[in-house]
C-alpha atoms as a PDB file:
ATOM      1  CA  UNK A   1       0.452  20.257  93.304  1.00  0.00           C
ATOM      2  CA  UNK A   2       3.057  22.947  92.906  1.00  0.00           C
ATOM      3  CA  UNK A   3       3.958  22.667  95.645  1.00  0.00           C
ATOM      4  CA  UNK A   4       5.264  19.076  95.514  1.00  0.00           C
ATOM      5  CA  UNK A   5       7.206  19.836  92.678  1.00  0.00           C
ATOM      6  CA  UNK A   6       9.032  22.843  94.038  1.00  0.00           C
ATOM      7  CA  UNK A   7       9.792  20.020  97.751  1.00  0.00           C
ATOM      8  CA  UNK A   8      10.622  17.530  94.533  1.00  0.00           C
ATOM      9  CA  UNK A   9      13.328  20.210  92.791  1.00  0.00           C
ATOM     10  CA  UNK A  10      14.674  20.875  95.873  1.00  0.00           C
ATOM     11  CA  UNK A  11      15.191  17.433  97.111  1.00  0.00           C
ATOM     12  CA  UNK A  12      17.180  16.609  93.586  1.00  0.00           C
ATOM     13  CA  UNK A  13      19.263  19.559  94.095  1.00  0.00           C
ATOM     14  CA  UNK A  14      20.089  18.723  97.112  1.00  0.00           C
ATOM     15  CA  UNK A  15      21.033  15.206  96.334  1.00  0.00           C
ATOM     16  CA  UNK A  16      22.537  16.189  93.235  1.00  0.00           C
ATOM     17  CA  UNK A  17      25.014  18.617  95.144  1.00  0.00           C
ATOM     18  CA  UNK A  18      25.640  15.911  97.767  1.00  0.00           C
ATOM     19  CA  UNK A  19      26.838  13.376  95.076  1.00  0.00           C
ATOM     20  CA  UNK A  20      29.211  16.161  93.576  1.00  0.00           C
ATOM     21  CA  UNK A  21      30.774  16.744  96.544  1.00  0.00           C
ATOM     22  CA  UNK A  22      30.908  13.428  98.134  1.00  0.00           C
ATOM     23  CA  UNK A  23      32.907  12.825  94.206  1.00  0.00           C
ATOM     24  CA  UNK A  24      35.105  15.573  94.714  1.00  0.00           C
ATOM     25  CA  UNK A  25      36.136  14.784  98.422  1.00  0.00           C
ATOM     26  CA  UNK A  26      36.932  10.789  97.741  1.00  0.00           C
ATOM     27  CA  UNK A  27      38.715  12.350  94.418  1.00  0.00           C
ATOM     28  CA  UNK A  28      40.869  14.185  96.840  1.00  0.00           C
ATOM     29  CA  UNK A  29      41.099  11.072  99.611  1.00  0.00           C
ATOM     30  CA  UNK A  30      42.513   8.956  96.105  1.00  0.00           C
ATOM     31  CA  UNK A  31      45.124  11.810  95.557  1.00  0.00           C
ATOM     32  CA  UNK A  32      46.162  12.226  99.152  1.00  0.00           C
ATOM     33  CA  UNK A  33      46.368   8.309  99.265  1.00  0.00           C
ATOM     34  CA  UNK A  34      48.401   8.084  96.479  1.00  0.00           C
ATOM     35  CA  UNK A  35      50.846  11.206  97.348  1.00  0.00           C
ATOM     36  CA  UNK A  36      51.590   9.120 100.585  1.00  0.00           C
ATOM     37  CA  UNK A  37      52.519   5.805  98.547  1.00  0.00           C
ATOM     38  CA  UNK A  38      54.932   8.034  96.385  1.00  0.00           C
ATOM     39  CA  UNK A  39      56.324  10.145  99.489  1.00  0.00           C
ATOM     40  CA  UNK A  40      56.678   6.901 101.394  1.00  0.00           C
ATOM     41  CA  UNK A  41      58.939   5.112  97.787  1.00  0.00           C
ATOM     42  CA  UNK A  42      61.035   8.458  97.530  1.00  0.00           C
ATOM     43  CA  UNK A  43      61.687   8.014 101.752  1.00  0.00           C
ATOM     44  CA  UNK A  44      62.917   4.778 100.932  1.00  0.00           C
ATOM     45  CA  UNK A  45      64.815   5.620  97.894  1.00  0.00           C
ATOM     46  CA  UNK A  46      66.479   8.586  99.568  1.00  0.00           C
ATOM     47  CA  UNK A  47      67.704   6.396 102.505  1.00  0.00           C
ATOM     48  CA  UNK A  48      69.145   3.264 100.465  1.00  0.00           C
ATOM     49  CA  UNK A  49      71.344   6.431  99.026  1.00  0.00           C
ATOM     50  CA  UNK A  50      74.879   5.727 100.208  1.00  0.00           C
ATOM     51  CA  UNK A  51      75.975   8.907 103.289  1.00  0.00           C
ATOM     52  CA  UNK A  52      78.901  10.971 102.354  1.00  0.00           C
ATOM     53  CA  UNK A  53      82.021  10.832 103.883  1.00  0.00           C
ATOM     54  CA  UNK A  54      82.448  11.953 107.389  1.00  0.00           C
ATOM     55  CA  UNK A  55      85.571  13.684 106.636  1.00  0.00           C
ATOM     56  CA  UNK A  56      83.966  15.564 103.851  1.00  0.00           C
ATOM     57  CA  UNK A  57      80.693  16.211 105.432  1.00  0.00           C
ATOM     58  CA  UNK A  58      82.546  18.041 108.378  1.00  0.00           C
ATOM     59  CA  UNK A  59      84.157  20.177 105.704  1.00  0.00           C
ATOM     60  CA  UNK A  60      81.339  20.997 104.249  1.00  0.00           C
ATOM     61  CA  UNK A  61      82.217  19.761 100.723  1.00  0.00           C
ATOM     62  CA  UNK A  62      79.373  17.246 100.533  1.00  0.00           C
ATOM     63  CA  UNK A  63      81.172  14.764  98.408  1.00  0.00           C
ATOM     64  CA  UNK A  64      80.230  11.187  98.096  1.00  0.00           C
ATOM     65  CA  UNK A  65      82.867   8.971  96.909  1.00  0.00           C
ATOM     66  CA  UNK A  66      81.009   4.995  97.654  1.00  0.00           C
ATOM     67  CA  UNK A  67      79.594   4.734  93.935  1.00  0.00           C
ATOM     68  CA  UNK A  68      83.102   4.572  92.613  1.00  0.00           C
ATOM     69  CA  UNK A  69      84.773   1.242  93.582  1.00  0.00           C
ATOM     70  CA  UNK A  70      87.480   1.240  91.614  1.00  0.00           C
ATOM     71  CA  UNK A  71      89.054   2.651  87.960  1.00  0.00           C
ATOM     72  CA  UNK A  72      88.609  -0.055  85.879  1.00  0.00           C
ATOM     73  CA  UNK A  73      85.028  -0.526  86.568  1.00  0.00           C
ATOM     74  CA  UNK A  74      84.760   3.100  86.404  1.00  0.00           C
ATOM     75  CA  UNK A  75      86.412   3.057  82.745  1.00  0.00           C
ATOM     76  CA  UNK A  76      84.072   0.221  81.806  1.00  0.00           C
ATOM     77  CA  UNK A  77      80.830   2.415  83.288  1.00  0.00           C
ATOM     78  CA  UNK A  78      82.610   5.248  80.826  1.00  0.00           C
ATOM     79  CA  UNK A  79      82.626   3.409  77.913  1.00  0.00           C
ATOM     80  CA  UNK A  80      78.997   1.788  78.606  1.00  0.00           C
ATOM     81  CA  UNK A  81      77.691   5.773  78.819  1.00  0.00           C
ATOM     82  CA  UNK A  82      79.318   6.388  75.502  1.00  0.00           C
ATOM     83  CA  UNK A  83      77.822   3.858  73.913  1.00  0.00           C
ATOM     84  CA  UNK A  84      74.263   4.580  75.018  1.00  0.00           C
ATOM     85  CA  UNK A  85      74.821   7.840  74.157  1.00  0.00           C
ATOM     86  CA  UNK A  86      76.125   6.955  70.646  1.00  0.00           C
ATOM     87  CA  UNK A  87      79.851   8.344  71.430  1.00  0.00           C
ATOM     88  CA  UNK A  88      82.915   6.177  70.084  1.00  0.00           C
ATOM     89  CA  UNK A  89      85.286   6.357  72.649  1.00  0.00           C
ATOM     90  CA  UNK A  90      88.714   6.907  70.316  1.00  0.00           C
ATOM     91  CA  UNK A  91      91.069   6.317  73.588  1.00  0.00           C
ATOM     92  CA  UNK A  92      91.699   6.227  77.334  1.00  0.00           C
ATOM     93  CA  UNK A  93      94.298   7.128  78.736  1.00  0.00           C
ATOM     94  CA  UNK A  94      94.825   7.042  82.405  1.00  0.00           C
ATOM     95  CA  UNK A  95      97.465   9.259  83.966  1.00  0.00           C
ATOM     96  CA  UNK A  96      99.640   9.064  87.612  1.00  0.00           C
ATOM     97  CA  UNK A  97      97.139   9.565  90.197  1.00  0.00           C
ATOM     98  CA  UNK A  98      98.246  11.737  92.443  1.00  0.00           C
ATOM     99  CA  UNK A  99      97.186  10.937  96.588  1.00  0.00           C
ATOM    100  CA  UNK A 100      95.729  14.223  98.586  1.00  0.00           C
ATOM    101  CA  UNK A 101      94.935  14.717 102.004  1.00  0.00           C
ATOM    102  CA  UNK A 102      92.183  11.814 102.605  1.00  0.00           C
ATOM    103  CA  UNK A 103      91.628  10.801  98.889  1.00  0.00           C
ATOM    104  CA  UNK A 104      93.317  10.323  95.580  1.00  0.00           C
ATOM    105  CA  UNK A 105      93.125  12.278  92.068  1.00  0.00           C
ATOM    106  CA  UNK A 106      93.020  10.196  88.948  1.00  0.00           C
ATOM    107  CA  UNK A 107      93.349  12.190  85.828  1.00  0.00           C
ATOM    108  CA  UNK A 108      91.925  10.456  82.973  1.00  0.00           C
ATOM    109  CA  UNK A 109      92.321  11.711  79.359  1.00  0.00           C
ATOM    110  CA  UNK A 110      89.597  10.935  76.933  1.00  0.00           C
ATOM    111  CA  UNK A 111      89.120  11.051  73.376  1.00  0.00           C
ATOM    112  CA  UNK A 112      86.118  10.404  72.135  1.00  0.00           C
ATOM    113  CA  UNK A 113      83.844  10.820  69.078  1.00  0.00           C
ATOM    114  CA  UNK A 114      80.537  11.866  67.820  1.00  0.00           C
ATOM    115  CA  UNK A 115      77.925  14.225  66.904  1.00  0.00           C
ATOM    116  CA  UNK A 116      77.701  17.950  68.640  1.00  0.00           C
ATOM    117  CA  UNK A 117      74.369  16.797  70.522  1.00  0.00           C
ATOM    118  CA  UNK A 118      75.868  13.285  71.942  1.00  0.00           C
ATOM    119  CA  UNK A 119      79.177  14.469  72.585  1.00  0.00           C
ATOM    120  CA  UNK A 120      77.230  17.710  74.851  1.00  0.00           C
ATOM    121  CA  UNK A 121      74.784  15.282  75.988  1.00  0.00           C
ATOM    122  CA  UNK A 122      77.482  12.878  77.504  1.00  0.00           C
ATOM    123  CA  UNK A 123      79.888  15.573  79.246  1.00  0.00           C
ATOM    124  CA  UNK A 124      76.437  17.181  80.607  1.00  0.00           C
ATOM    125  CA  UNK A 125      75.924  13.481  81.848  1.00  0.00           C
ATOM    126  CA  UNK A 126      79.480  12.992  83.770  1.00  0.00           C
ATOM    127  CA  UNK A 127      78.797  16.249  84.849  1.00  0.00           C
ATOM    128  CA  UNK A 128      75.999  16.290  86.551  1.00  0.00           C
ATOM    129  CA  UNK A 129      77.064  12.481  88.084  1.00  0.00           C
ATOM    130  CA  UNK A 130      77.030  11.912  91.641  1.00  0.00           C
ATOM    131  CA  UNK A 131      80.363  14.120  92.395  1.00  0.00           C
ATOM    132  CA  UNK A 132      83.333  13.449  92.811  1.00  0.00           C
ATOM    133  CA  UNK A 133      84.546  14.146  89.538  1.00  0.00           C
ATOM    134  CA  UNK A 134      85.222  16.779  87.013  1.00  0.00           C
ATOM    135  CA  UNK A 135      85.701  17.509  83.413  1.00  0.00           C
ATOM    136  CA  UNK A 136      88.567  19.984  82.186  1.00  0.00           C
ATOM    137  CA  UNK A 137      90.070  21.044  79.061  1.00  0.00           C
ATOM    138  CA  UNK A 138      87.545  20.457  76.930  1.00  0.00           C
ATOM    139  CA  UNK A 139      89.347  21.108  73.159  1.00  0.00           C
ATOM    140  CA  UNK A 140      86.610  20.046  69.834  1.00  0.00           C
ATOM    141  CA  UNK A 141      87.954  19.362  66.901  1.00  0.00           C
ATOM    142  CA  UNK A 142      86.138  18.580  63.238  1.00  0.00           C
ATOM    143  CA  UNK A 143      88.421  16.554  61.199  1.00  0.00           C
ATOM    144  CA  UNK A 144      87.146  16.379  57.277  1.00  0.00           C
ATOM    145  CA  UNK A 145      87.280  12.525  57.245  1.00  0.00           C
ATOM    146  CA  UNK A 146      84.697  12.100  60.274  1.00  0.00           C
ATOM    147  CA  UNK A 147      82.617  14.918  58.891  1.00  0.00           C
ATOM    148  CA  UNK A 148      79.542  15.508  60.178  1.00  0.00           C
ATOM    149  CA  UNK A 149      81.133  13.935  63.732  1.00  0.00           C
ATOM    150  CA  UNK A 150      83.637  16.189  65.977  1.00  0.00           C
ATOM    151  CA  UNK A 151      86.344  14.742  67.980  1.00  0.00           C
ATOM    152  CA  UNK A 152      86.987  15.736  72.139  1.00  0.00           C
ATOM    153  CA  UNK A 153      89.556  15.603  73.744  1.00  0.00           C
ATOM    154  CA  UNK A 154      89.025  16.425  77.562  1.00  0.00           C
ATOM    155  CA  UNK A 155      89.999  15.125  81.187  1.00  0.00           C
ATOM    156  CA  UNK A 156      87.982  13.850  83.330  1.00  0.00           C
ATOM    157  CA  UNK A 157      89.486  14.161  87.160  1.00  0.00           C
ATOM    158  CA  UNK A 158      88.291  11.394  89.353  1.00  0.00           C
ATOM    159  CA  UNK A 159      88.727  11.915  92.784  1.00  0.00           C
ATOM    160  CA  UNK A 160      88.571   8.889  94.614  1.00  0.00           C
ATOM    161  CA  UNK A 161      88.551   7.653  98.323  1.00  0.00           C
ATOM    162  CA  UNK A 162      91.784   6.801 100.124  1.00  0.00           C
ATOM    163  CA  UNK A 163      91.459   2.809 101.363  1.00  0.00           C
ATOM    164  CA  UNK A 164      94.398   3.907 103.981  1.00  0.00           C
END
Protein backbone atom coordinates (compact mmCIF):
# COMPACT_ATOMS: atom_id res chain seq x y z
CA UNK A 1 0.00 0.00 0.00
CA UNK A 2 2.71 2.55 0.55
CA UNK A 3 4.05 1.86 -1.93
CA UNK A 4 1.32 2.86 -4.42
CA UNK A 5 1.07 6.04 -2.93
CA UNK A 6 4.70 7.02 -3.07
CA UNK A 7 4.36 5.56 -7.55
CA UNK A 8 0.92 7.84 -7.07
CA UNK A 9 2.99 11.19 -5.65
CA UNK A 10 5.40 10.74 -8.05
CA UNK A 11 3.27 10.35 -11.04
CA UNK A 12 1.36 13.86 -9.97
CA UNK A 13 4.60 15.50 -9.67
CA UNK A 14 5.59 14.57 -12.60
CA UNK A 15 2.52 15.61 -14.44
CA UNK A 16 2.21 18.56 -12.44
CA UNK A 17 5.80 19.78 -13.58
CA UNK A 18 4.98 18.79 -17.18
CA UNK A 19 1.86 21.10 -17.26
CA UNK A 20 4.05 24.04 -15.79
CA UNK A 21 6.39 23.83 -18.26
CA UNK A 22 4.44 22.94 -21.25
CA UNK A 23 2.52 26.68 -19.78
CA UNK A 24 5.62 28.41 -19.64
CA UNK A 25 7.04 27.29 -23.13
CA UNK A 26 3.58 28.13 -25.22
CA UNK A 27 3.71 31.47 -22.88
CA UNK A 28 6.98 32.11 -24.56
CA UNK A 29 5.80 30.69 -28.30
CA UNK A 30 2.68 33.63 -27.68
CA UNK A 31 5.45 36.28 -26.95
CA UNK A 32 7.83 35.28 -29.70
CA UNK A 33 4.67 35.20 -32.02
CA UNK A 34 3.63 38.38 -31.16
CA UNK A 35 7.29 40.16 -31.18
CA UNK A 36 7.32 38.98 -34.92
CA UNK A 37 3.80 40.67 -35.76
CA UNK A 38 5.21 43.97 -34.15
CA UNK A 39 8.85 43.62 -35.79
CA UNK A 40 7.17 42.75 -39.06
CA UNK A 41 4.48 46.48 -38.59
CA UNK A 42 7.68 48.57 -37.55
CA UNK A 43 9.55 46.87 -41.03
CA UNK A 44 6.76 48.18 -42.81
CA UNK A 45 6.46 51.44 -41.12
CA UNK A 46 10.18 52.11 -41.42
CA UNK A 47 10.10 51.49 -45.23
CA UNK A 48 6.86 53.64 -46.21
CA UNK A 49 9.36 56.42 -44.49
CA UNK A 50 10.25 58.76 -47.34
CA UNK A 51 14.69 58.22 -48.24
CA UNK A 52 16.70 61.30 -47.81
CA UNK A 53 18.13 63.13 -50.40
CA UNK A 54 20.89 61.70 -52.41
CA UNK A 55 22.76 64.83 -52.39
CA UNK A 56 22.55 65.04 -48.68
CA UNK A 57 23.03 61.46 -47.90
CA UNK A 58 26.47 61.57 -49.80
CA UNK A 59 27.36 64.45 -47.52
CA UNK A 60 26.61 62.87 -44.75
CA UNK A 61 24.08 65.41 -43.39
CA UNK A 62 21.16 62.97 -43.32
CA UNK A 63 18.51 65.50 -44.04
CA UNK A 64 15.13 64.68 -45.35
CA UNK A 65 13.38 67.44 -46.97
CA UNK A 66 9.95 65.27 -48.81
CA UNK A 67 7.55 66.01 -45.71
CA UNK A 68 7.67 69.68 -46.51
CA UNK A 69 5.79 70.42 -49.79
CA UNK A 70 5.52 73.75 -49.68
CA UNK A 71 5.30 77.09 -47.10
CA UNK A 72 1.92 77.67 -46.94
CA UNK A 73 0.95 74.25 -46.01
CA UNK A 74 3.82 74.29 -43.78
CA UNK A 75 2.42 77.62 -42.03
CA UNK A 76 -1.00 75.98 -41.85
CA UNK A 77 0.72 72.56 -40.17
CA UNK A 78 2.34 75.51 -37.73
CA UNK A 79 -0.62 76.97 -36.72
CA UNK A 80 -2.56 73.45 -36.41
CA UNK A 81 0.54 72.43 -33.76
CA UNK A 82 -0.16 75.59 -31.87
CA UNK A 83 -3.43 75.03 -31.47
CA UNK A 84 -3.19 71.46 -30.18
CA UNK A 85 -0.75 72.55 -28.05
CA UNK A 86 -2.88 75.47 -26.71
CA UNK A 87 -0.39 78.28 -28.22
CA UNK A 88 -2.07 81.48 -29.90
CA UNK A 89 -0.06 82.15 -32.68
CA UNK A 90 0.13 86.32 -32.35
CA UNK A 91 1.84 86.56 -36.04
CA UNK A 92 3.76 85.11 -38.98
CA UNK A 93 5.86 86.62 -40.67
CA UNK A 94 7.72 85.13 -43.51
CA UNK A 95 11.01 86.66 -44.60
CA UNK A 96 13.18 86.57 -48.25
CA UNK A 97 14.23 83.11 -48.61
CA UNK A 98 17.42 82.97 -49.49
CA UNK A 99 18.51 79.85 -52.31
CA UNK A 100 21.86 77.72 -51.22
CA UNK A 101 23.74 75.27 -52.95
CA UNK A 102 20.91 72.48 -53.69
CA UNK A 103 18.11 73.91 -51.41
CA UNK A 104 16.52 77.07 -50.16
CA UNK A 105 16.38 78.85 -46.55
CA UNK A 106 13.09 80.31 -45.48
CA UNK A 107 13.31 82.33 -42.37
CA UNK A 108 10.11 82.54 -40.68
CA UNK A 109 9.48 84.85 -37.67
CA UNK A 110 6.96 83.78 -35.14
CA UNK A 111 5.19 85.25 -32.39
CA UNK A 112 3.28 83.33 -30.49
CA UNK A 113 1.55 83.03 -27.08
CA UNK A 114 0.96 80.94 -24.09
CA UNK A 115 1.81 79.33 -20.95
CA UNK A 116 5.71 78.41 -20.00
CA UNK A 117 4.82 74.53 -20.40
CA UNK A 118 2.97 74.88 -24.01
CA UNK A 119 5.12 77.41 -25.34
CA UNK A 120 8.43 74.72 -24.23
CA UNK A 121 6.34 71.93 -25.22
CA UNK A 122 5.76 73.30 -28.84
CA UNK A 123 9.48 74.55 -29.69
CA UNK A 124 10.60 70.99 -28.15
CA UNK A 125 8.00 69.71 -30.81
CA UNK A 126 9.44 71.69 -34.06
CA UNK A 127 12.51 70.71 -32.70
CA UNK A 128 12.66 67.44 -32.56
CA UNK A 129 10.50 67.34 -36.22
CA UNK A 130 11.76 65.41 -38.98
CA UNK A 131 14.82 67.95 -39.84
CA UNK A 132 15.22 70.22 -41.88
CA UNK A 133 14.51 73.01 -39.79
CA UNK A 134 15.65 75.04 -36.90
CA UNK A 135 14.61 77.38 -34.22
CA UNK A 136 16.81 80.58 -33.34
CA UNK A 137 16.55 83.56 -31.28
CA UNK A 138 14.37 82.51 -28.95
CA UNK A 139 13.53 86.06 -26.81
CA UNK A 140 10.32 85.44 -23.82
CA UNK A 141 8.65 88.10 -22.78
CA UNK A 142 5.74 88.45 -19.82
CA UNK A 143 3.64 91.36 -20.58
CA UNK A 144 1.25 92.34 -17.36
CA UNK A 145 -1.95 92.27 -19.52
CA UNK A 146 -1.48 88.46 -20.66
CA UNK A 147 -0.33 87.57 -17.18
CA UNK A 148 0.00 84.31 -16.32
CA UNK A 149 0.84 83.71 -20.39
CA UNK A 150 4.45 84.76 -21.88
CA UNK A 151 4.92 85.93 -25.32
CA UNK A 152 7.95 84.33 -27.96
CA UNK A 153 9.28 85.66 -30.34
CA UNK A 154 11.70 83.23 -32.29
CA UNK A 155 12.63 82.08 -35.98
CA UNK A 156 12.10 79.18 -37.23
CA UNK A 157 14.62 78.45 -40.42
CA UNK A 158 13.08 76.14 -42.91
CA UNK A 159 15.31 74.73 -45.21
CA UNK A 160 13.64 73.48 -48.07
CA UNK A 161 14.42 71.44 -51.32
CA UNK A 162 15.42 73.19 -54.54
CA UNK A 163 12.61 72.07 -57.44
CA UNK A 164 15.56 73.23 -60.02
Amino acid sequence: MRTFLIQHKISVILCAILVAGSYFYFQRVQEASTLTQQAAVLQTEISNMPEPDVLFREKRKGVTFSWIQSVPDFLRELNKWARKRSIGIVSIEPKEPTLKEGYIEQPIKLEVQGRFRAIGDYLSFLEGLPRPLQVTGLKLTSPEELAPDLKAKFELVLYIKDAA
